[in-house]
Protein backbone atom coordinates (compact mmCIF):
# COMPACT_ATOMS: atom_id res chain seq x y z
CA UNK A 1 -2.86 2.04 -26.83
CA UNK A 2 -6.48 1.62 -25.40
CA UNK A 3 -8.78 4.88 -27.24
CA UNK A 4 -11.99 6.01 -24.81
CA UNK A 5 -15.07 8.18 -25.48
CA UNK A 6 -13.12 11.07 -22.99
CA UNK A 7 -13.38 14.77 -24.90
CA UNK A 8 -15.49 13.57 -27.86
CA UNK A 9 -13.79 10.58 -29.33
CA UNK A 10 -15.52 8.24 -31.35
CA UNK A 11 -14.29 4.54 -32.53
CA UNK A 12 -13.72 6.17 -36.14
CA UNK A 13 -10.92 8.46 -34.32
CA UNK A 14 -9.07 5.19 -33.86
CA UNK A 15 -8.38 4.66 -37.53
CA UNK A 16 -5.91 7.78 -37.59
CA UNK A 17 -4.24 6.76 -34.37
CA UNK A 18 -1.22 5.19 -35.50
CA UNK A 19 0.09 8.25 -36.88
CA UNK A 20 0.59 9.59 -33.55
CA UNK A 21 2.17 5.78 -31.94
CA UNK A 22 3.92 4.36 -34.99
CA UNK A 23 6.33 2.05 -33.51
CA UNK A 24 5.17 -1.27 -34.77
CA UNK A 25 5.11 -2.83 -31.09
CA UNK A 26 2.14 -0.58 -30.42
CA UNK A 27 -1.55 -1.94 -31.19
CA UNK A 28 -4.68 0.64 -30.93
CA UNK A 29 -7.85 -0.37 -29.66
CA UNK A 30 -11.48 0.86 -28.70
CA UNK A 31 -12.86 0.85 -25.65
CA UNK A 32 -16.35 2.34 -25.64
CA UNK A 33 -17.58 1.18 -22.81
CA UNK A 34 -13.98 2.14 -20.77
CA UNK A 35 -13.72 -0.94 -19.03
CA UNK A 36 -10.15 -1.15 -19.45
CA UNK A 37 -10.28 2.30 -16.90
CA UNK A 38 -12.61 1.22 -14.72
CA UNK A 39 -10.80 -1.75 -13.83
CA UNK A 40 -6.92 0.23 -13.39
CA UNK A 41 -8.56 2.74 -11.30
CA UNK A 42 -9.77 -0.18 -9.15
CA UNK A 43 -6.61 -1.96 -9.03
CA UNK A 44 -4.13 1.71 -8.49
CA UNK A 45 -6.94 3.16 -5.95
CA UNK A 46 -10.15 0.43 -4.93
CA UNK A 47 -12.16 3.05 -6.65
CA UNK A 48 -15.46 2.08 -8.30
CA UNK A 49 -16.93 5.15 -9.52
CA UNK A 50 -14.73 6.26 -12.22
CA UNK A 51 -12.66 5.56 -15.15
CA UNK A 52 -9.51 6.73 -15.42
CA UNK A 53 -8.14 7.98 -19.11
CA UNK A 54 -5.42 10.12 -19.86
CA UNK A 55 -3.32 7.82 -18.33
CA UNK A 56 0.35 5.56 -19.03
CA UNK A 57 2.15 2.50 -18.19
CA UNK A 58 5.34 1.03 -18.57
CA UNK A 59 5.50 -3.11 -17.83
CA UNK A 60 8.96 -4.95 -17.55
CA UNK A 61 9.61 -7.95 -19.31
CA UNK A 62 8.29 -10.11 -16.53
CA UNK A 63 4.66 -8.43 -16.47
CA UNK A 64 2.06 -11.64 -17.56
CA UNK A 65 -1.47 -10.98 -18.39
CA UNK A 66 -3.71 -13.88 -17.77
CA UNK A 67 -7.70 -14.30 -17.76
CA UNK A 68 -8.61 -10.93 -15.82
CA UNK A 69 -5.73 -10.15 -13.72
CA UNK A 70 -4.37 -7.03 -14.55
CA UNK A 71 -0.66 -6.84 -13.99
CA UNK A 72 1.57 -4.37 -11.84
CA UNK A 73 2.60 -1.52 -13.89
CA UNK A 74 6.66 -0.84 -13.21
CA UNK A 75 5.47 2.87 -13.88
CA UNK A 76 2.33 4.93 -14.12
CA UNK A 77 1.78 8.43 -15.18
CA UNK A 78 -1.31 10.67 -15.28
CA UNK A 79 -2.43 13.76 -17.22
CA UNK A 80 -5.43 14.36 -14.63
CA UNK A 81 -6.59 16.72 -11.90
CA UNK A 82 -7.07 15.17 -8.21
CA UNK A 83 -4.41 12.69 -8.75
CA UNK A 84 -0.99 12.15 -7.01
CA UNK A 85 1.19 14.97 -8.54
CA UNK A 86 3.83 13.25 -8.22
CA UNK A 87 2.97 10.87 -11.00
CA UNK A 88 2.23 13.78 -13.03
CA UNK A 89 2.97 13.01 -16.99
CA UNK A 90 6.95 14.39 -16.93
CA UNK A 91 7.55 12.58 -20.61
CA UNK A 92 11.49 12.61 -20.22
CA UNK A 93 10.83 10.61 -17.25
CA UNK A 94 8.40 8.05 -18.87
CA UNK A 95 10.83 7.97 -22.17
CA UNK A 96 13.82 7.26 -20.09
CA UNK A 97 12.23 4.85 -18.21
CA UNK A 98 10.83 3.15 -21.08
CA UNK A 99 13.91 3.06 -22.55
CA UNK A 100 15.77 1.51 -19.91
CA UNK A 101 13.35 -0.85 -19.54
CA UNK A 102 13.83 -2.06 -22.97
CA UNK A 103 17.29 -2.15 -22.91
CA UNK A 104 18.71 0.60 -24.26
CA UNK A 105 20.42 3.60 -23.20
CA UNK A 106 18.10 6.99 -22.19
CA UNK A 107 18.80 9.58 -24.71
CA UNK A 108 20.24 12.84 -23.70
CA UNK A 109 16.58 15.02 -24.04
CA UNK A 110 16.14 18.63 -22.86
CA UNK A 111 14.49 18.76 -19.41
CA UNK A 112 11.27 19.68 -19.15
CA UNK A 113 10.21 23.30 -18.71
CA UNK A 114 8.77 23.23 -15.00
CA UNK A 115 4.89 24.43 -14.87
């Protein structure tokens, strides 16, 4: 989980992070300087001039990060404006997927309440 500046954040916000991603899989870090945004919004669009944030990504077991390469996210979600609403945060979708990607059987959830 990669923590950004966006809506006031500071690096002492991290701290209190895990309490909201406790699975023990999931590390927290601080990106001030949002470099970790800059360079997906270059690799998902060729764009320069932004950052994204408020973003997700699910990896299969094959996905390989080496020197600066970023890899292929199996699936990526949004919470933004001007993006592709199709890719649209729909958390039973990212939670099933994540789950089948790990192995396991998706979980009969609710479906979401349409906007």
């Amino acid at each position: 989980m990669v923590w950004v500046r966006e809506l006031g954040a500071t690096e002492r916000h991290v701290a209190g992070a895990p309490r909201l991603m406790s699975d023990p899989r999931v590390r927290h870090y601080w990106d001030a300087d949002e470099t970790i945004g800059q360079r997906y919004a270059k690799a998902l669009f060729g764009a320069d001039m932004f950052a994204l944030w408020d973003f997700y990504l699910l990896y299969d077991r094959d996905a390989v990060w080496r020197g600066d390469s970023l890899p292929t996210p199996h699936l990526w979600m949004h919470q933004l404006t001007g993006l592709d609403p199709a890719r649209h945060l729909d958390a039973g979708r990212f939670a099933d997927e994540a789950e089948r990607l790990l192995g396991e059987r998706p979980s009969e959830r609710p479906q979401p309440v349409p906007r």
